[in-house]
N, C-alpha and C. Protein backbone atom coordinates (compact mmCIF):
# COMPACT_ATOMS: atom_id res chain seq x y z
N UNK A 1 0.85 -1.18 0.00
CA UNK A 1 0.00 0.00 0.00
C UNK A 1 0.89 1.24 0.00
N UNK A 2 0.39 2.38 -1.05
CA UNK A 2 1.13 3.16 -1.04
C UNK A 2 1.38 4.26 -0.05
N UNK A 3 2.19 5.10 0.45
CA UNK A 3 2.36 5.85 1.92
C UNK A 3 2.22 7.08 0.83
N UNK A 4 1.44 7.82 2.14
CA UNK A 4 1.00 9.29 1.41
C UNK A 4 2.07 10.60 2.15
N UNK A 5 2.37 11.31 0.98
CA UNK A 5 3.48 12.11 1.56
C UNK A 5 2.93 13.58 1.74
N UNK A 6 3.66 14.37 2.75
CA UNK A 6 3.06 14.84 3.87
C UNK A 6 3.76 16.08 3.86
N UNK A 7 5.04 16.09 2.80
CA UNK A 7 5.43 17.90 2.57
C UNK A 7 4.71 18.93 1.85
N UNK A 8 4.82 19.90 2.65
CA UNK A 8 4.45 21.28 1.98
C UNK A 8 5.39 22.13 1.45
N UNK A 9 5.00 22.85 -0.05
CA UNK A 9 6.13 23.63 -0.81
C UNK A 9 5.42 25.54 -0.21
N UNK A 10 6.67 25.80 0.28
CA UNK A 10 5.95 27.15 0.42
C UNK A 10 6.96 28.44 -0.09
N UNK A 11 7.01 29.09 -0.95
CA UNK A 11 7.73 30.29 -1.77
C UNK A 11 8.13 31.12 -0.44
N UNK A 12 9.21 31.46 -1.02
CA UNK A 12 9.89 32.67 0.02
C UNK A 12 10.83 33.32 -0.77
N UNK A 13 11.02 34.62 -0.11
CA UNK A 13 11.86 35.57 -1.45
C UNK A 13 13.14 35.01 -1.64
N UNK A 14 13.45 34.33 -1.61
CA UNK A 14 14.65 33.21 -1.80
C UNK A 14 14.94 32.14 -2.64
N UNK A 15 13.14 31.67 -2.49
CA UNK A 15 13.13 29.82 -3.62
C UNK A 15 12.05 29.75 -2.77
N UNK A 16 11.94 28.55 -2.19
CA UNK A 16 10.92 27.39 -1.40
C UNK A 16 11.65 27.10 -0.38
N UNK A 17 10.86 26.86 0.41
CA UNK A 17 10.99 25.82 1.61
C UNK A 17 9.80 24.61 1.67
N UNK A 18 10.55 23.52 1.33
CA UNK A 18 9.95 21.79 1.44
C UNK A 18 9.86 21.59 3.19
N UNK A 19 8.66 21.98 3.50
CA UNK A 19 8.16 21.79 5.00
C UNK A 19 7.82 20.34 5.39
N UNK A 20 8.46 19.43 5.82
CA UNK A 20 7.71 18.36 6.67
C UNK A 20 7.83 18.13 8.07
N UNK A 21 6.46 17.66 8.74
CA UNK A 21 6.17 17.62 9.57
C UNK A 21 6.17 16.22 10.27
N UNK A 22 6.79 15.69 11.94
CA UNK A 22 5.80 14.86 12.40
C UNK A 22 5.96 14.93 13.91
N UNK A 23 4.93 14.52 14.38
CA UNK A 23 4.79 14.20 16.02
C UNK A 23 5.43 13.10 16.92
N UNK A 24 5.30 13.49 17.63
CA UNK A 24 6.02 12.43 18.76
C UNK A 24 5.80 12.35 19.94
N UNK A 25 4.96 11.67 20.56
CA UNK A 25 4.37 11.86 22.18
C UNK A 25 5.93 11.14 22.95
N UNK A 26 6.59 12.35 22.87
CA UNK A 26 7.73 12.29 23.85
C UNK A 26 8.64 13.55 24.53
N UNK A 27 9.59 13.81 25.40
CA UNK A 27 9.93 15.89 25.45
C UNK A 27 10.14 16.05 24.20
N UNK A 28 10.37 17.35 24.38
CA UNK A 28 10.90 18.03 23.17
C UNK A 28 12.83 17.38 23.27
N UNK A 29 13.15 16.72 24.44
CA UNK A 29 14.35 17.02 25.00
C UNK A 29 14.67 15.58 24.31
N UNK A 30 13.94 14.67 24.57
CA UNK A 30 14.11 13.22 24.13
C UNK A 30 14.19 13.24 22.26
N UNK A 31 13.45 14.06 21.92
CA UNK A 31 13.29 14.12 20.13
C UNK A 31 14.47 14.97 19.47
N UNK A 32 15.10 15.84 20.77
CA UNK A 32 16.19 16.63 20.29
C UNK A 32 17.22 15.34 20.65
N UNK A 33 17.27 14.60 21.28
CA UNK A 33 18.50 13.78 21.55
C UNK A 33 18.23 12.61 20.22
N UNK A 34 17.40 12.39 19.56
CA UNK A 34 17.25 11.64 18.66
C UNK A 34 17.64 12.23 17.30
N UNK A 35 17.56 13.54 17.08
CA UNK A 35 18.45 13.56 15.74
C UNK A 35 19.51 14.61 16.12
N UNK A 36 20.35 14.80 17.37
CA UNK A 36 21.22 15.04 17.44
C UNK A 36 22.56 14.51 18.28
N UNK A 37 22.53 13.00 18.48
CA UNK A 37 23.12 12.36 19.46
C UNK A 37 23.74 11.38 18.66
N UNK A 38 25.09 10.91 17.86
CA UNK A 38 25.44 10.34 17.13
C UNK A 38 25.45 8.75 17.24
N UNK A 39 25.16 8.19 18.31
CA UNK A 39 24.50 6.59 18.12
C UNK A 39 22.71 6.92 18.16
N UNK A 40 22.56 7.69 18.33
CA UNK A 40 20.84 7.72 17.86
C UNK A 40 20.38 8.39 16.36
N UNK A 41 21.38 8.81 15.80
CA UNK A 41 21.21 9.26 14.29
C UNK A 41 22.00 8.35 13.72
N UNK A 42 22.71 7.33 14.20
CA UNK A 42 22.65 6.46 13.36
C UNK A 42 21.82 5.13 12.82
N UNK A 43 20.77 5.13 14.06
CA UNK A 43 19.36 4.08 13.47
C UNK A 43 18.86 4.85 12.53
N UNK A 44 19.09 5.74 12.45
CA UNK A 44 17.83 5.92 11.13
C UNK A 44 18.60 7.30 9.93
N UNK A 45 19.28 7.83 10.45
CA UNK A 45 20.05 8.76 9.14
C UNK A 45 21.74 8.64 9.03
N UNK A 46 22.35 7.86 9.95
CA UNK A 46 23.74 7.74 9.74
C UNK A 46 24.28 8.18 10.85
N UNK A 47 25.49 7.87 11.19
CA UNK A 47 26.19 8.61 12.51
C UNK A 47 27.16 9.64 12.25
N UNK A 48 27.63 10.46 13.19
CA UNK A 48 28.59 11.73 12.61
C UNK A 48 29.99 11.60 13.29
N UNK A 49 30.64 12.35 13.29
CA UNK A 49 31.93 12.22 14.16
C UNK A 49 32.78 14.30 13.91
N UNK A 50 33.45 14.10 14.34
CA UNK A 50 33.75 15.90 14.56
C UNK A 50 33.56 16.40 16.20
N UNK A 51 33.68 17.77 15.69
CA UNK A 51 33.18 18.50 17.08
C UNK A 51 31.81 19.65 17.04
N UNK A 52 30.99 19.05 17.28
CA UNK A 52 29.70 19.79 16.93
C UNK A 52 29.88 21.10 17.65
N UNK A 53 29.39 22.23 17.06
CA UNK A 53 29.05 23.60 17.35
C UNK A 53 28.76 24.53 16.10
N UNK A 54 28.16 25.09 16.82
CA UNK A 54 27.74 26.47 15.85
C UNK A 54 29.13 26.81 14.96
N UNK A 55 29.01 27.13 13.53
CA UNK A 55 30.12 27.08 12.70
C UNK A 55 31.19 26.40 12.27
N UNK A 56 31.27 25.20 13.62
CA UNK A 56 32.04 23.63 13.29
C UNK A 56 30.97 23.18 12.27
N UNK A 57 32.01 22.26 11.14
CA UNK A 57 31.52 20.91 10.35
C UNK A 57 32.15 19.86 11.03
N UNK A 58 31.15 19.02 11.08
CA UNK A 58 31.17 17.45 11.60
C UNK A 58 30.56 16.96 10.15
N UNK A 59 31.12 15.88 9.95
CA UNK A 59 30.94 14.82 8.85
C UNK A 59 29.81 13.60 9.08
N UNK A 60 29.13 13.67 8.29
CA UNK A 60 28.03 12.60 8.44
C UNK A 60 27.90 11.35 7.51
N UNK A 61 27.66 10.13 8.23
CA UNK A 61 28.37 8.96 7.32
C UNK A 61 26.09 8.49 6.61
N UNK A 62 26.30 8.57 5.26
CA UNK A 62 25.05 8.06 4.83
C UNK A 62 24.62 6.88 4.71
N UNK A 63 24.98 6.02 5.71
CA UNK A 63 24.27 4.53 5.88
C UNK A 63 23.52 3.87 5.13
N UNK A 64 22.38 4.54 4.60
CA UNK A 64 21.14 4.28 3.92
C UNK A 64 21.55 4.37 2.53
N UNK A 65 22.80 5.05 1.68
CA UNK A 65 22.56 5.54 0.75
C UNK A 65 23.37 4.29 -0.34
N UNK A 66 23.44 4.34 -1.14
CA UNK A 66 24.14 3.24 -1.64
C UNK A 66 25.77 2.98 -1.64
N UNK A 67 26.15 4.49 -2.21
CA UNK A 67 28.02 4.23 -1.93
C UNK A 67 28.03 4.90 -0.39
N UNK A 68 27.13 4.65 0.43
CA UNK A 68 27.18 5.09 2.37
C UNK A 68 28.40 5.99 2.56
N UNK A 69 28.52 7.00 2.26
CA UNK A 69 29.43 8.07 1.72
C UNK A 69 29.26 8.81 3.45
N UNK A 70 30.50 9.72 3.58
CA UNK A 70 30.84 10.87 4.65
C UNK A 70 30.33 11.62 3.97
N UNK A 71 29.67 12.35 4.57
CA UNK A 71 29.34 14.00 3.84
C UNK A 71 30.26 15.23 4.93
N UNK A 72 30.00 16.19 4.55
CA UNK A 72 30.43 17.37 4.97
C UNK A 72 29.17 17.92 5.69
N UNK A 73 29.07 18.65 7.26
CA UNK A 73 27.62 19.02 7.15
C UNK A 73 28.39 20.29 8.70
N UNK A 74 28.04 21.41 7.84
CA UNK A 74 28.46 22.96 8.86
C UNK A 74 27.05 22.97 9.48
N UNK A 75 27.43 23.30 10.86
CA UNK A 75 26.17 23.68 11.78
C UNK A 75 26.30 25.02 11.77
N UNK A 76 25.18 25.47 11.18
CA UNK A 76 25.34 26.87 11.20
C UNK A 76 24.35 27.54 12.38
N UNK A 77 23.85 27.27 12.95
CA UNK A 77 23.00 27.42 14.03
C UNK A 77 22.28 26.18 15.11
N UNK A 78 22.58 26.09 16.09
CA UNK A 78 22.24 24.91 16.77
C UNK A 78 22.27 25.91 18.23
N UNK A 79 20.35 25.90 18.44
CA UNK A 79 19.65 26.19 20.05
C UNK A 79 18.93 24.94 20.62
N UNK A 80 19.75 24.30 21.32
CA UNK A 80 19.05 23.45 21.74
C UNK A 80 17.94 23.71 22.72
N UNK A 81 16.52 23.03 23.20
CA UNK A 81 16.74 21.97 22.23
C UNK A 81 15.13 21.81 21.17
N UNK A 82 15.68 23.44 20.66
CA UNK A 82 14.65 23.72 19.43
C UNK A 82 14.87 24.21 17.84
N UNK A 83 16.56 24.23 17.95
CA UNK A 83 16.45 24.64 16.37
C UNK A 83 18.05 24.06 15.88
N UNK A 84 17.92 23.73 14.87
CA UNK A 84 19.15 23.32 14.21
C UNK A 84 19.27 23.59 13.21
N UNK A 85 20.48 24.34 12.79
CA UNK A 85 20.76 24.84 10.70
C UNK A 85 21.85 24.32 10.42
N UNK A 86 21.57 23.52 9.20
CA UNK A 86 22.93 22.89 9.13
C UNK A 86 22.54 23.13 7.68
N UNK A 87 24.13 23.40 6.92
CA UNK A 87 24.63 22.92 5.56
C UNK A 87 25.25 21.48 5.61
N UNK A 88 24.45 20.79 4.42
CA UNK A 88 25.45 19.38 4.20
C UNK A 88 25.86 19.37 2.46
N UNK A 89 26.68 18.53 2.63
CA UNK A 89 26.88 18.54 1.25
C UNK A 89 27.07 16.98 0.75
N UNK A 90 26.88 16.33 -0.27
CA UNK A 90 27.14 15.43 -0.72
C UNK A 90 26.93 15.42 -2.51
N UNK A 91 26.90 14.00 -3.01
CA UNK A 91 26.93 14.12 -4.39
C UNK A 91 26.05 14.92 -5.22
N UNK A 92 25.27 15.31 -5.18
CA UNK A 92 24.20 16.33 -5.65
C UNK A 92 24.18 17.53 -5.08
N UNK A 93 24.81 17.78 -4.13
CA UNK A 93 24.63 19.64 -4.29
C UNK A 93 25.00 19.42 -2.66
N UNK A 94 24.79 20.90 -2.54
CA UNK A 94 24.89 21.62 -0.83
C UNK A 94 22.80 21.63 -0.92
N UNK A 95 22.88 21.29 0.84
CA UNK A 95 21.20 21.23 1.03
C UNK A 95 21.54 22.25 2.58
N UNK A 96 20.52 22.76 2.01
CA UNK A 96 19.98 23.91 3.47
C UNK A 96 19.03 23.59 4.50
N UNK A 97 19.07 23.08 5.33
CA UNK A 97 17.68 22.76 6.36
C UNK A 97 18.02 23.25 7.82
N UNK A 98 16.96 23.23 7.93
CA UNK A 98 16.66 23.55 9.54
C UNK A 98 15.49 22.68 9.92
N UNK A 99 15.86 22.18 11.21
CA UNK A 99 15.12 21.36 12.36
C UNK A 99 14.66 21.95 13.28
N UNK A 100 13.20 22.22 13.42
CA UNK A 100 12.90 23.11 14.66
C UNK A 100 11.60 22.31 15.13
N UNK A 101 12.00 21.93 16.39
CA UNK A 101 11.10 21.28 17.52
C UNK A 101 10.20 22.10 18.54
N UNK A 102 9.38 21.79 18.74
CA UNK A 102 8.27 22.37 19.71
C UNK A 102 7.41 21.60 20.51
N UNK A 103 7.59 21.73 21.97
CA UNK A 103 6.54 21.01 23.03
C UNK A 103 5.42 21.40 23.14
N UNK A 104 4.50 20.42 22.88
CA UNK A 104 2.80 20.89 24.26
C UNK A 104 2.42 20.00 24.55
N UNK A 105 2.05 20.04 25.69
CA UNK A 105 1.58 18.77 26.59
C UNK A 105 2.04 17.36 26.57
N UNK A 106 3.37 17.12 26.23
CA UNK A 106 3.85 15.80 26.25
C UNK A 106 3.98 15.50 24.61
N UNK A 107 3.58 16.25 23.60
CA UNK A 107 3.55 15.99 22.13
C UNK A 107 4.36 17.13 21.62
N UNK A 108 5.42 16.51 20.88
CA UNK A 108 6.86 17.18 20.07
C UNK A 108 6.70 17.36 18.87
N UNK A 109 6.18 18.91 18.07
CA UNK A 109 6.45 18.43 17.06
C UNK A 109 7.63 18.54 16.31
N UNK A 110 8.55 17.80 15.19
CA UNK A 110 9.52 18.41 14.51
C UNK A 110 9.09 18.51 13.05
N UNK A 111 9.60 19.76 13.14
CA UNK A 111 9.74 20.25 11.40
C UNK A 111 10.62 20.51 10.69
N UNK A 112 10.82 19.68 9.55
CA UNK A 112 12.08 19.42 9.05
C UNK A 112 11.70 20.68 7.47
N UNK A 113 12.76 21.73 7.45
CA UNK A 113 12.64 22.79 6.63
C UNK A 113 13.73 22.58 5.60
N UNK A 114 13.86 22.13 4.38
CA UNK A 114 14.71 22.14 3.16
C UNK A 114 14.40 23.37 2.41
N UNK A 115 15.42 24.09 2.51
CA UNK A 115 15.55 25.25 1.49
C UNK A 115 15.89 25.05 0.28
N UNK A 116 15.22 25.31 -0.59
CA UNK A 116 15.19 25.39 -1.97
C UNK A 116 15.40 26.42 -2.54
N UNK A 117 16.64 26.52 -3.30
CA UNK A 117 16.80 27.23 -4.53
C UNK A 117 16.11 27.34 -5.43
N UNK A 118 16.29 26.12 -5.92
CA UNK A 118 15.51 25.44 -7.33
C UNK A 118 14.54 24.32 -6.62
N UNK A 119 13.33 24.49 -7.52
CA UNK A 119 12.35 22.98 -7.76
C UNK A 119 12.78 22.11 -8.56
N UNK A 120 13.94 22.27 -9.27
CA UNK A 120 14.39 21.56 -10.48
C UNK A 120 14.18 19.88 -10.09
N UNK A 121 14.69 19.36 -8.55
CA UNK A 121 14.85 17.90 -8.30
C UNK A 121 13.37 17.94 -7.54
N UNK A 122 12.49 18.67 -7.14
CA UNK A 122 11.57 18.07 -6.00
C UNK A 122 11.12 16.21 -6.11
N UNK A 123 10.61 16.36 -7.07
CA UNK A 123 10.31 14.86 -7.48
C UNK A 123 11.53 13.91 -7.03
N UNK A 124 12.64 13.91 -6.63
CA UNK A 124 13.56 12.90 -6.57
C UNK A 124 13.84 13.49 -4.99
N UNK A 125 14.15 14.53 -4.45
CA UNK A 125 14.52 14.76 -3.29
C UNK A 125 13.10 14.42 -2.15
N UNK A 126 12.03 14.99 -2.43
CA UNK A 126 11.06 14.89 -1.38
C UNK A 126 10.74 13.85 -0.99
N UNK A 127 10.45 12.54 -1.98
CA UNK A 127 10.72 11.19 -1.00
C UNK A 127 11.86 10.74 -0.29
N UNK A 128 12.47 11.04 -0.52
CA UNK A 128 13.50 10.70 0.37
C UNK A 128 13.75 11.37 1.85
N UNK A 129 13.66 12.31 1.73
CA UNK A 129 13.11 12.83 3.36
C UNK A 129 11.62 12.28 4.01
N UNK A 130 10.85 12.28 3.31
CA UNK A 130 9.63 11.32 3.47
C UNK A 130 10.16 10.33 4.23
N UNK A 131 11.05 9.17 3.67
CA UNK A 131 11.41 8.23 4.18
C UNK A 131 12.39 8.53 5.18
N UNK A 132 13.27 9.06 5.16
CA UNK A 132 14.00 9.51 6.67
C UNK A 132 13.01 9.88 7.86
N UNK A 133 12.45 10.58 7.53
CA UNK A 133 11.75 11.19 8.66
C UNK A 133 10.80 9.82 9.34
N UNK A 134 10.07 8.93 8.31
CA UNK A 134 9.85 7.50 8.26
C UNK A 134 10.95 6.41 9.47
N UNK A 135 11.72 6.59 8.79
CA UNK A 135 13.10 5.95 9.44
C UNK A 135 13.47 6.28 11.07
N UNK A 136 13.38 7.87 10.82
CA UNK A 136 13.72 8.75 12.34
C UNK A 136 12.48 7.63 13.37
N UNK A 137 10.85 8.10 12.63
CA UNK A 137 9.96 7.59 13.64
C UNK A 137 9.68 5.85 13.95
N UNK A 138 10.54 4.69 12.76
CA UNK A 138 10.72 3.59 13.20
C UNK A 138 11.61 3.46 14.02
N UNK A 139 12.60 4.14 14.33
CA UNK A 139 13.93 4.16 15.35
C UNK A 139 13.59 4.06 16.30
N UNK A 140 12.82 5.31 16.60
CA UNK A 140 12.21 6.00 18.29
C UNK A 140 11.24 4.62 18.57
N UNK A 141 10.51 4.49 17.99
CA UNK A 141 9.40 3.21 18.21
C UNK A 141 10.25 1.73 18.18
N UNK A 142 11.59 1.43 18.04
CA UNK A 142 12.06 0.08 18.07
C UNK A 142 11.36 -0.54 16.55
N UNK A 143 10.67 -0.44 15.65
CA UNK A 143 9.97 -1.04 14.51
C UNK A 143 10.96 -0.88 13.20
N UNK A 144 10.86 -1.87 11.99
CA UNK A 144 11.25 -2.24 11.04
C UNK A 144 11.61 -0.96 10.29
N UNK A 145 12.45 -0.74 10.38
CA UNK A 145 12.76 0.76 8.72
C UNK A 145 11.79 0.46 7.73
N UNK A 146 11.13 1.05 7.36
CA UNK A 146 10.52 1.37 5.75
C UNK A 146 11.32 0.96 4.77
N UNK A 147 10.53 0.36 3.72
CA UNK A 147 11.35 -0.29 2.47
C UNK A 147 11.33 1.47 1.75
N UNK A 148 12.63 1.80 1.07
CA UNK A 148 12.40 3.02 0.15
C UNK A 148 11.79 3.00 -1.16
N UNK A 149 11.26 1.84 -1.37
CA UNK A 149 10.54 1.47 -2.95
C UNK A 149 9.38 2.06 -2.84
N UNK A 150 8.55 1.97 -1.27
CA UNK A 150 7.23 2.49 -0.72
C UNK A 150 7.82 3.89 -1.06
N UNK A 151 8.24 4.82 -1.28
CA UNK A 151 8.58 6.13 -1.37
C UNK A 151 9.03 6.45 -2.46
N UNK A 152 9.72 5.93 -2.91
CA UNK A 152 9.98 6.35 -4.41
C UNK A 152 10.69 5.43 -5.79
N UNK A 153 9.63 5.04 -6.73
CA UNK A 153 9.02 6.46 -7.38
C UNK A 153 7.44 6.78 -6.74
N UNK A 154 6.84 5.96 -6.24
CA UNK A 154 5.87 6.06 -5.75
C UNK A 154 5.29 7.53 -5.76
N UNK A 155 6.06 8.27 -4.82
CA UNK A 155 5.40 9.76 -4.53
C UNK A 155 5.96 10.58 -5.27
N UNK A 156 6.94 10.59 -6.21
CA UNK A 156 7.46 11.37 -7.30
C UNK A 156 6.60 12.57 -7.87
N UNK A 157 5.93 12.03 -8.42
CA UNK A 157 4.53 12.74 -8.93
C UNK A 157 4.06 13.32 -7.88
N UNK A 158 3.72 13.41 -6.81
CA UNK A 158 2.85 14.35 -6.16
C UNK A 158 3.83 15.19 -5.39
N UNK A 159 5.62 15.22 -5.64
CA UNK A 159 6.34 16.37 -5.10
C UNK A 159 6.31 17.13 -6.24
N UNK A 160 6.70 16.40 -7.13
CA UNK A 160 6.58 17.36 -8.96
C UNK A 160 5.52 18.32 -8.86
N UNK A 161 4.19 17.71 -8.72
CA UNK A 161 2.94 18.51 -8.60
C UNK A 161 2.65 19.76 -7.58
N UNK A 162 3.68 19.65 -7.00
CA UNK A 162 3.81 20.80 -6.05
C UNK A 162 4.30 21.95 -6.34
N UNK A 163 4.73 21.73 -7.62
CA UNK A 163 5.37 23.38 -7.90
C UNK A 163 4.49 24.16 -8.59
């Protein structure tokens, strides 16, 4: 069955920002230690090594990806434990995102923000965060990773359709 994808494209005097969203009935403190704690980013997006801080690059190893490559990735802003900007870079380009978390009442949400230049790739990039973010929430729950076939090409077409 096919999984329905859940980003929003929203224009800014810049390009876009590819908005996705998800919840987590856990702190905000526990969801920040999950994609920023390097044996807990490695169940589900890879592990890092370096010295993390604001304007340090730490290197991130892509587990998931096929040649599981180091990337390059500058923290350009990191408030814990609600916002994170990082540049990464790997075979296709430099990617811009920010991670910003928010508590209420025991429910976290995170929103994962990809800055866009260009729409040129949406169709090939937006499932794939689909499925990370997928990945992030089988981690936290102990459950099976997502096959990436469920994601793409599957949802191709409805990131395309977003521009």
């Amino acid at each position: 069955m096919p999984l329905e994808p859940t980003a929003q494209l929203v224009s800014t005097p810049t390009g876009h920002d590819l908005i996705f969203t998800r919840t987590y009935r856990a702190s905000v403190d526990d969801v920040w230690a999950s994609v920023t704690e390097p044996e807990r980013t490695a169940r589900w997006f890879g592990p890092w090594r370096g010295q993390a801080g604001p304007g340090n690059t730490i290197e991130v190893q892509m587990v998931f990806e096929k040649s599981v490559p180091w990337c390059p990735l500058r923290i350009e802003a990191c408030e814990p434990p609600r916002r994170l900007s990082i540049l990464m870079e790997d075979e296709a380009g430099t990617w811009s995102m920010e991670l910003l978390l928010a508590e209420a009442a025991g429910i976290t949400e995170l929103r994962l923000i990809h800055h866009l230049a260009s729409t040129e790739h949406l169709g090939d990039t937006g499932p794939g965060w689909e499925y990370y973010l997928d990945m992030l929430t089988a981690a936290r729950k102990d459950e099976p990773r997502p096959d990436f076939a469920d994601y793409y090409p599957a949802q191709k077409a409805y990131f395309e359709s977003l521009v």
